[in-house]
Protein backbone atom coordinates (compact mmCIF):
# COMPACT_ATOMS: atom_id res chain seq x y z
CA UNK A 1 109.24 111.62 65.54
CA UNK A 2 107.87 114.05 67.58
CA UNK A 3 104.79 114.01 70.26
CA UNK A 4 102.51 116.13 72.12
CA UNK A 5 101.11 114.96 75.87
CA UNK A 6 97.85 115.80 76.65
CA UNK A 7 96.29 115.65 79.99
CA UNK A 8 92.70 114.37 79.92
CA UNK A 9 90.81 117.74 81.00
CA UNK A 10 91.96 119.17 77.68
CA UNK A 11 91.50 116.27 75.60
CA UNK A 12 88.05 116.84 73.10
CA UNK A 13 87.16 115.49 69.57
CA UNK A 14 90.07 114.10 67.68
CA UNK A 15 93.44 113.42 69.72
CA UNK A 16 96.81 115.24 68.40
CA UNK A 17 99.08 112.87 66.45
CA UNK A 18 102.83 113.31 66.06
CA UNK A 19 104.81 113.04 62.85
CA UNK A 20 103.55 113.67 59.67
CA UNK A 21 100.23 111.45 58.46
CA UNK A 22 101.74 108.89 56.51
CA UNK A 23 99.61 105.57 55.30
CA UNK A 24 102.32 103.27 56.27
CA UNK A 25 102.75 104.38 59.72
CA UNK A 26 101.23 102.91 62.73
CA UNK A 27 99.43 104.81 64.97
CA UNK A 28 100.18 104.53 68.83
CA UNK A 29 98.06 105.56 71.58
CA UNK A 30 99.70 105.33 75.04
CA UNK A 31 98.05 106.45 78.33
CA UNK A 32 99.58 107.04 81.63
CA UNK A 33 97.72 107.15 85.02
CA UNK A 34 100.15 110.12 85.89
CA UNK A 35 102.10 112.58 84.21
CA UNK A 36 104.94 112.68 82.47
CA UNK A 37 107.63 114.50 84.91
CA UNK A 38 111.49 113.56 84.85
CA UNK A 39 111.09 110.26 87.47
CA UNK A 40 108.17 107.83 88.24
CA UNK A 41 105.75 105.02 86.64
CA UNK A 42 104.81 106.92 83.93
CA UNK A 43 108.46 108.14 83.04
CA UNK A 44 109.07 104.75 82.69
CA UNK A 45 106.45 104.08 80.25
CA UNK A 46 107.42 107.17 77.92
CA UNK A 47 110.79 106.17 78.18
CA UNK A 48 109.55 102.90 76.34
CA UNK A 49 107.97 104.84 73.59
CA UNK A 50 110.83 107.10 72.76
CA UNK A 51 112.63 103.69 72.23
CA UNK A 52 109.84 102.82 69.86
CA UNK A 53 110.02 105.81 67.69
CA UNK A 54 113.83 105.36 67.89
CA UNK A 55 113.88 102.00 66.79
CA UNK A 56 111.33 102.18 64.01
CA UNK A 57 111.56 105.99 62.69
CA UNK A 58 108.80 106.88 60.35
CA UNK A 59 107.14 103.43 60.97
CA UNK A 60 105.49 105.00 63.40
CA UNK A 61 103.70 108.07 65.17
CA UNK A 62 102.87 108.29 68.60
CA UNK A 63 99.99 110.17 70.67
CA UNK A 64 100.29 110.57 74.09
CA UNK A 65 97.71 111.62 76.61
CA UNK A 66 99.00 111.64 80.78
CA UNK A 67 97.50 112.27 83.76
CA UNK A 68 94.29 110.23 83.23
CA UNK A 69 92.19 109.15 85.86
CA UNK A 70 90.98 105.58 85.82
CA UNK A 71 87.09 105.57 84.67
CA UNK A 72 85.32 107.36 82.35
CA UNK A 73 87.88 109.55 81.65
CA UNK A 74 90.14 106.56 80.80
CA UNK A 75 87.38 104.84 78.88
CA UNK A 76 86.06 107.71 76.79
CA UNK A 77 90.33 108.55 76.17
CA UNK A 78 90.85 105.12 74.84
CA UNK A 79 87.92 104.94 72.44
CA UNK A 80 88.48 107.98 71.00
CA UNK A 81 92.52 107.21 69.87
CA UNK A 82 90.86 103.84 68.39
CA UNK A 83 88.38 106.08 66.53
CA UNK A 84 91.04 108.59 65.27
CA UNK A 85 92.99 105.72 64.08
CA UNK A 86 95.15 104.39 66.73
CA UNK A 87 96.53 101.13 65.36
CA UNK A 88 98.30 100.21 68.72
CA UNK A 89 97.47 101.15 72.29
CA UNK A 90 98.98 101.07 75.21
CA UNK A 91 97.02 101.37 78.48
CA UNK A 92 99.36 102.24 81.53
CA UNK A 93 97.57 101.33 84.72
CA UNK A 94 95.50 98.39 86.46
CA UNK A 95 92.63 100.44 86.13
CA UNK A 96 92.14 100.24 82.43
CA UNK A 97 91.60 96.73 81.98
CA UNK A 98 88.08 95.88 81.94
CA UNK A 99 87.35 98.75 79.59
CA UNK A 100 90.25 97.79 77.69
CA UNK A 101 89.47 94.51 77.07
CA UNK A 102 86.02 95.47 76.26
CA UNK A 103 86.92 97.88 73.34
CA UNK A 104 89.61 95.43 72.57
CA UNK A 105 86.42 92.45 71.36
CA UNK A 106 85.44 95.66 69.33
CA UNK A 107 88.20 96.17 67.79
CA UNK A 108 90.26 92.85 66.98
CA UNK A 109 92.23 94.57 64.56
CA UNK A 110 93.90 96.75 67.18
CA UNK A 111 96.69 95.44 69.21
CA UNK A 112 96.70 96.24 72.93
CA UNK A 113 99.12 96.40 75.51
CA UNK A 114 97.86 96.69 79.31
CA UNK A 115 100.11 97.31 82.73
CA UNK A 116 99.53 94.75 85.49
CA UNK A 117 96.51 93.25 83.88
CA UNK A 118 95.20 89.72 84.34
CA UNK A 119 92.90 88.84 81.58
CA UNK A 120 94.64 88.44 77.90
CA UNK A 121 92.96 88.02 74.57
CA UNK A 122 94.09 87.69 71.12
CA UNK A 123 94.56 91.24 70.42
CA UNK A 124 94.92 92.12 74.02
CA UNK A 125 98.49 91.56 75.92
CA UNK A 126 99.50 92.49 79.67
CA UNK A 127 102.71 93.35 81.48
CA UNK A 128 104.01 93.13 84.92
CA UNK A 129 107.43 93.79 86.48
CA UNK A 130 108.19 91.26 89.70
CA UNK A 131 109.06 94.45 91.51
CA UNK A 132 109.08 91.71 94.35
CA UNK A 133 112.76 90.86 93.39
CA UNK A 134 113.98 94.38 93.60
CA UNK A 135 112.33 95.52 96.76
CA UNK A 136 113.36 91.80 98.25
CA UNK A 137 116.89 93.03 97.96
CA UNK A 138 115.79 96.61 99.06
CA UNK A 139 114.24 94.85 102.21
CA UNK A 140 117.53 93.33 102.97
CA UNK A 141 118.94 96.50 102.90
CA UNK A 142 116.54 97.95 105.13
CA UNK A 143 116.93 95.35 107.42
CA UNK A 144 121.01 95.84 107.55
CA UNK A 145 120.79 99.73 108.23
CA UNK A 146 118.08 100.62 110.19
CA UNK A 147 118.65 101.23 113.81
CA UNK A 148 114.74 101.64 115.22
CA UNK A 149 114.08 98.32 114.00
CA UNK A 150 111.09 100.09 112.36
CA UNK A 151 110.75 100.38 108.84
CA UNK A 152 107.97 101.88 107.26
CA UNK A 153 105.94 101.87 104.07
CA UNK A 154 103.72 104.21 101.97
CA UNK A 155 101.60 102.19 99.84
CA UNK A 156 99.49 103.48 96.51
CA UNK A 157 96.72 100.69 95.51
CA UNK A 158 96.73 97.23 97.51
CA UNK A 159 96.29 95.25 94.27
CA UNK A 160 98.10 91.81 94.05
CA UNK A 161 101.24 93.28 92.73
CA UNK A 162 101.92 95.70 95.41
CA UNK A 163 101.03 93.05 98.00
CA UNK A 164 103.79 91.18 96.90
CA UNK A 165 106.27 93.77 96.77
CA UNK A 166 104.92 94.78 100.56
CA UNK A 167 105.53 91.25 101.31
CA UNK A 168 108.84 90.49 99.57
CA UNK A 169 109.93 93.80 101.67
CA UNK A 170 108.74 92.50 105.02
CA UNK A 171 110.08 88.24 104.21
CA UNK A 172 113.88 90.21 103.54
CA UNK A 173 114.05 92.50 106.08
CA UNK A 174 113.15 90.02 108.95
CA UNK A 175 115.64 87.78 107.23
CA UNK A 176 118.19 90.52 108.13
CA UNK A 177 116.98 91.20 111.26
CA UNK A 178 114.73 89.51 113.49
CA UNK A 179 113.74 92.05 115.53
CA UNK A 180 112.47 94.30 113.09
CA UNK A 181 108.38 95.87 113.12
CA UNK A 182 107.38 96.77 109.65
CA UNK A 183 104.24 99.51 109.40
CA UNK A 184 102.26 100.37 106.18
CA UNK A 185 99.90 102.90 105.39
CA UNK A 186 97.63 102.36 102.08
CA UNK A 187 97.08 105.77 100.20
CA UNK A 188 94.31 104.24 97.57
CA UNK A 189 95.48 106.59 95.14
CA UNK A 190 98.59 106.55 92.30
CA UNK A 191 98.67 110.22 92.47
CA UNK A 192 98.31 112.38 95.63
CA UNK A 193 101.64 113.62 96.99
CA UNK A 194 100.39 115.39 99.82
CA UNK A 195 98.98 112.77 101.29
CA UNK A 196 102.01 110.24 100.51
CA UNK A 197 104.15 112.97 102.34
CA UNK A 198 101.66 113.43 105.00
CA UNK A 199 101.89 108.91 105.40
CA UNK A 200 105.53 109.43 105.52
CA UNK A 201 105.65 111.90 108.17
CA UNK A 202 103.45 109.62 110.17
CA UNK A 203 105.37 106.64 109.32
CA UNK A 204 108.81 108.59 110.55
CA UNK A 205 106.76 110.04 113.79
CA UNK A 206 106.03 106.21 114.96
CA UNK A 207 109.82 105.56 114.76
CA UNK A 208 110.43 104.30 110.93
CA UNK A 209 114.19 105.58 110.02
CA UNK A 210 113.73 103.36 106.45
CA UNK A 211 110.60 104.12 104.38
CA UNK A 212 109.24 102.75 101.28
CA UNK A 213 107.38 104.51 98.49
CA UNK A 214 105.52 101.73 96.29
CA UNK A 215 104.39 103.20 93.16
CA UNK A 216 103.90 106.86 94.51
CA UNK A 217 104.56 108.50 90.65
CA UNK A 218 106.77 111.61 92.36
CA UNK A 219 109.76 112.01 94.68
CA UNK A 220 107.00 113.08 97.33
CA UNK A 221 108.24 110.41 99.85
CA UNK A 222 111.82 110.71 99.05
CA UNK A 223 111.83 114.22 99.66
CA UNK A 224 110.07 113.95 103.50
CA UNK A 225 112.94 110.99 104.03
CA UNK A 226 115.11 113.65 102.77
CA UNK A 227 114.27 116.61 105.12
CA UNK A 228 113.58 113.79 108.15
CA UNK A 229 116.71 112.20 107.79
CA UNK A 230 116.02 108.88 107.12
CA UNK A 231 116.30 106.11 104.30
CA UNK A 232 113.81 105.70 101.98
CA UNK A 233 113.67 102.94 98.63
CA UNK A 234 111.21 104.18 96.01
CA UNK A 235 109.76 102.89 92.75
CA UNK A 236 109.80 103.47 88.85
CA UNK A 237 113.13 105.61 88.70
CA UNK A 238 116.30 106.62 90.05
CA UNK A 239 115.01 109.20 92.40
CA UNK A 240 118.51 109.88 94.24
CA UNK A 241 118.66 113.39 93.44
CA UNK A 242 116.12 114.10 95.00
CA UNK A 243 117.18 112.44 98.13
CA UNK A 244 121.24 112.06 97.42
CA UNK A 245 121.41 111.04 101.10
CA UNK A 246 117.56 109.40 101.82
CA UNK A 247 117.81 107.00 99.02
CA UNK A 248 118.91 103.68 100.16
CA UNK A 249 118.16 102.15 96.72
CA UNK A 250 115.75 102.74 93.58
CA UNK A 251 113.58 100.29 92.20
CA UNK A 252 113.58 101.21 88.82
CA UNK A 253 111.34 99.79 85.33
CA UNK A 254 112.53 99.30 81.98
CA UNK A 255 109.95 98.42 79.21
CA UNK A 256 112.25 99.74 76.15
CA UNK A 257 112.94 96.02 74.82
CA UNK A 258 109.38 94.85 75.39
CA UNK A 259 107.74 97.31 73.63
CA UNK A 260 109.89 97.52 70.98
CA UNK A 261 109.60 93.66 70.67
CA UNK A 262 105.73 93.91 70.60
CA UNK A 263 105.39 96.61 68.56
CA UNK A 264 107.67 94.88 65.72
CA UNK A 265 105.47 91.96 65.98
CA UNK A 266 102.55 93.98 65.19
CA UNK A 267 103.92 95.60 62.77
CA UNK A 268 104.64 92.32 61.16
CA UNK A 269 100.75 91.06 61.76
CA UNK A 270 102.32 88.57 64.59
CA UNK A 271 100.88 90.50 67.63
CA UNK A 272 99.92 87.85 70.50
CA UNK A 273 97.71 88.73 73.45
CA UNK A 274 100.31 87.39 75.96
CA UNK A 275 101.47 87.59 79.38
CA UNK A 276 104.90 89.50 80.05
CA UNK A 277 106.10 89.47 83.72
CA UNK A 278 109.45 90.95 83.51
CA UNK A 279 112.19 90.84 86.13
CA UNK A 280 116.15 90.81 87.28
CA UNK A 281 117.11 88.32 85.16
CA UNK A 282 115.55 89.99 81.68
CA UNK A 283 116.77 93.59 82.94
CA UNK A 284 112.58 94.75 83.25
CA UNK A 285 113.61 95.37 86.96
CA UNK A 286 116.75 97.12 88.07
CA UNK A 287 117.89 98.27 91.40
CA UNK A 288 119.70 101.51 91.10
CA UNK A 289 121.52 104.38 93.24
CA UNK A 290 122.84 101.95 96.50
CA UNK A 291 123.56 104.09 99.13
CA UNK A 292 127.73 104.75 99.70
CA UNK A 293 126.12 104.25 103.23
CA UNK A 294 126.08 100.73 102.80
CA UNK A 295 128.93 98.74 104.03
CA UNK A 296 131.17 96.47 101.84
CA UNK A 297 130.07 93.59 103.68
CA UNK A 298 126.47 94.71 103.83
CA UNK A 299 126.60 95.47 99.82
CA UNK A 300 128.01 91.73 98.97
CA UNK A 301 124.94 90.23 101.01
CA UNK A 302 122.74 92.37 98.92
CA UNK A 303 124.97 91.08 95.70
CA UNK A 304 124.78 87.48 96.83
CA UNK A 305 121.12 87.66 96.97
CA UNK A 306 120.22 89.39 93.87
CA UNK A 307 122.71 86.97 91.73
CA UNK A 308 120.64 83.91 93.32
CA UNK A 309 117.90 85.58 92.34
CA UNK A 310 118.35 85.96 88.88
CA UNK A 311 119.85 81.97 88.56
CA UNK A 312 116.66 80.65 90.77
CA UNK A 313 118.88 79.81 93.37
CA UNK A 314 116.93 81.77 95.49
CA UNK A 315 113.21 82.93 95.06
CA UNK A 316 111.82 85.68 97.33
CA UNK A 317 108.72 83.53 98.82
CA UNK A 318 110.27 80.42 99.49
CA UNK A 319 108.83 78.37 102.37
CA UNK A 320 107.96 78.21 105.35
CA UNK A 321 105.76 81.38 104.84
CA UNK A 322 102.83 82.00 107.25
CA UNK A 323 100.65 84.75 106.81
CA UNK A 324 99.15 87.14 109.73
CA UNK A 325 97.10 84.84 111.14
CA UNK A 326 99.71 81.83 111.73
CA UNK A 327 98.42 79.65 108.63
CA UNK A 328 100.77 78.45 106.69
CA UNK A 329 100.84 79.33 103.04
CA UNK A 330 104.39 77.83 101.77
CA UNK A 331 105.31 75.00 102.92
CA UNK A 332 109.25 74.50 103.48
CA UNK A 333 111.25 73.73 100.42
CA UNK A 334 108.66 75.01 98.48
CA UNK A 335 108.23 78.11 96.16
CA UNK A 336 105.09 80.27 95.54
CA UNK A 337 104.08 79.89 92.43
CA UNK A 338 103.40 82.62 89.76
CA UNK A 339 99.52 82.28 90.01
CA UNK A 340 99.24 83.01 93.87
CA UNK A 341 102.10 85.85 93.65
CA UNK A 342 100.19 87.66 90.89
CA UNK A 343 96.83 86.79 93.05
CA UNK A 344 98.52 87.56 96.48
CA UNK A 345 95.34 89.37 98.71
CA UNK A 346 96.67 88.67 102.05
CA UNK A 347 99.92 89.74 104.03
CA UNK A 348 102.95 87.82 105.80
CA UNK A 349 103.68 87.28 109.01
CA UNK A 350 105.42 89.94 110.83
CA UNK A 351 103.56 93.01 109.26
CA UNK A 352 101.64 95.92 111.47
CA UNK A 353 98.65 96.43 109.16
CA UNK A 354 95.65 95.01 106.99
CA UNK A 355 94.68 94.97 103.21
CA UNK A 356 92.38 98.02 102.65
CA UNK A 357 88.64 96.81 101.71
C-alpha cells in the first residue's frame, strides 16, 4: 500500500486515501501532532502503520494527515476521515482526547486508538509508553558521567506522563550521585525547535553538561548538545546521528506489535476500548545508541538496573519518595502504583523547578 501525508493547512473536503478503493478494505485515519521527518514521536507512530499495511496487505488503506495542531484543526481533521469513511483512527497526541471520545459516542462503529489518553470506551482505546523506565536508566547514566553535577532538562507539555519521566530522571540520577542539581525548563509546546534550542542553550549556560529532550519531535536539542559539547538523552528515536558524540542514550517507541494487534482485532469485530501502557519488558520502550563514552563498569550498572526492571525486581518510584515540599508520597518498601504514576502532577525531591500552570 501506498500513502500520502497531508499537513492540516492543506487538508479541505474529502481526505486522500491510499491504495486502490476496495469494499473489503479498512480504512485508517492516523494523525500526528508533528510531522513525519526521519526521527521523533511521530516517526514512531508511522513506523507503526507501515507495519500495519505490511502485515495485512490489501486489508487495508491508510490516510495520513501530520503536523496537526491540537483544537479545531484536530477536531474538524478527525471528523472529516470518519465522514470519508475511515473505519479505524488513530489519534497521536494527548490533545485529541476529549474530541475524540466525543466523535467516538457518535460513531460506535468506528474503532479508535488515542496516545496517552485517560478515558476509554467501548470503541475508544488509549496507549502509553512508561518512558519512566527508559529515562530511569538514562538518569543513571547522567548521574555516572556528568562532571558539573548539573544536569538539565527541556521539557514539551507537563502532562502526567512527562512528569514521571522528569521524575524517574531526577530519583536515578541522585541515586548515582548525591550531589547532583537537576534544572528543567517547560516549553508548553510539542513542536517549536527554536525555542527547545534556545532552553538548551540556557540550560548549558547555568552549568548542565547532560541535557534531556522529553518529547521535543526533532533533533533540535541534540544538535545544541552537539555544537556545546555536552550529553544529551532524547525521546521517540535513535537520534545519534545527529549528535554521534552528544547522545548519551535514546529513548526510543515502538508501537508496530500493538497496532498490528489492534487492528487485527478490529478487523475481526473484537476491537476493545482498552488501556495499553507499554514498556521494557514488552519491547514498547527501548533504550538505544549508549554512548562508547560510558565505562564498562558504568554500562553493567545501567544493565543491572534495566534487567531488574523488566523482572520487577526493581521499579523506578519505589519508596521513600518525598516530593518538593518534604511530604512524603511513597512510603519505604512500597511502590507507586499505576494510577498515581499516570496521574503524577507534582515533582520529587531534589528538582530546581515547578509544574507550569
Amino acid at each position: 500500500m501506498h500513502f500520502k501525508t497531508l499537513t492540516w493547512l492543506a487538508v479541505a473536503g474529502t481526505l486522500f486515501t491510499a491504495g486502490a478503493a476496495q469494499a473489503e478494505e479498512m480504512t485508517i485515519g492516523f494523525i500526528y501532532p508533528a510531522p513525519v521527518a526521519d526521527v521523533g514521536w511521530a516517526k514512531q507512530l508511522d513506523l507503526g502503520r507501515e507495519a500495519i499495511e505490511a502485515s495485512f496487505g490489501d486489508k487495508v488503506k491508510t490516510t495520513v494527515v501530520e503536523n496537526v495542531p491540537e483544537g479545531p484543526d484536530a477536531t474538524r481533521i478527525m471528523n472529516q476521515m470518519v465522514t470519508d469513511g475511515a473505519d479505524f483512527v488513530m489519534l497521536g497526541s494527548f490533545g485529541y482526547m476529549n474530541d475524540g471520545l466525543r466523535l467516538a459516542g457518535r460513531n460506535p462503529d468506528v474503532s479508535f486508538l488515542h496516545a496517552s489518553g485517560f478515558k476509554q470506551t467501548d470503541n475508544f482505546g488509549t496507549f502509553t509508553p512508561r518512558n519512566y523506565e527508559g529515562f530511569y536508566l538514562g538518569g543513571l547514566a547522567a548521574g555516572l558521567v556528568t562532571k558539573t553535577n548539573t544536569i538539565g532538562m527541556v521539557g514539551a507539555f507537563a502532562i502526567p506522563e512527562v512528569v514521571a519521566e522528569v521524575n524517574a530522571i531526577t530519583l536515578a540520577a541522585r541515586k548515582a550521585n548525591p550531589d547532583v542539581e537537576i534544572k528543567i525548563i517547560w516549553l508548553n509546546s510539542w513542536f517549536d525547535p527554536p525555542k527547545a534550542q534556545d532552553a538548551a542553550r540556557a540550560l548549558v549556560s547555568q552549568g548542565a553538561d547532560v541535557l534531556f529532550s522529553l518529547h521535543q519531535d526533532t533533533p533540535s536539542v541534540v544538535n545544541v548538545a552537539e555544537a556545546e559539547g555536552v550529553y544529551v538523552v532524547n525521546t521517540g528515536s535513535d537520534m545519534s546521528a545527529y549528535g554521534p558524540n552528544a547522545v548519551l542514550a535514546s529513548v526510543t517507541m515502538d508501537w508496530t506489535d500493538y497496532f498490528v494487534r489492534e487492528v487485527g482485532a478490529a478487523l475481526e469485530g473484537n476491537f476493545n476500548g482498552s488501556d495499553f501502557r507499554g514498556g521494557l519488558s514488552d519491547g514498547a520502550v527501548k533504550v538505544k545508541a549508549w554512548s562508547k563514552d560510558l565505562t564498562a563498569d558504568q554500562l553493567a550498572q545501567i544493565k543491572d538496573a534495566e534487567a531488574k526492571l523488566m523482572s520487577g525486581e526493581l521499579h523506578a518510584f519505589a519508596g521513600p519518595i518525598k516530593d518538593q515540599k518534604g511530604q512524603e508520597r511513597v512510603a519505604a518498601g512500597a511502590n507507586l502504583p499505576d494510577p498515581e504514576i499516570f496521574g503524577m502532577n507534582w515533582l520529587v525531591e531534589g528538582l530546581e523547578g515547578s509544574l507550569p500552570n
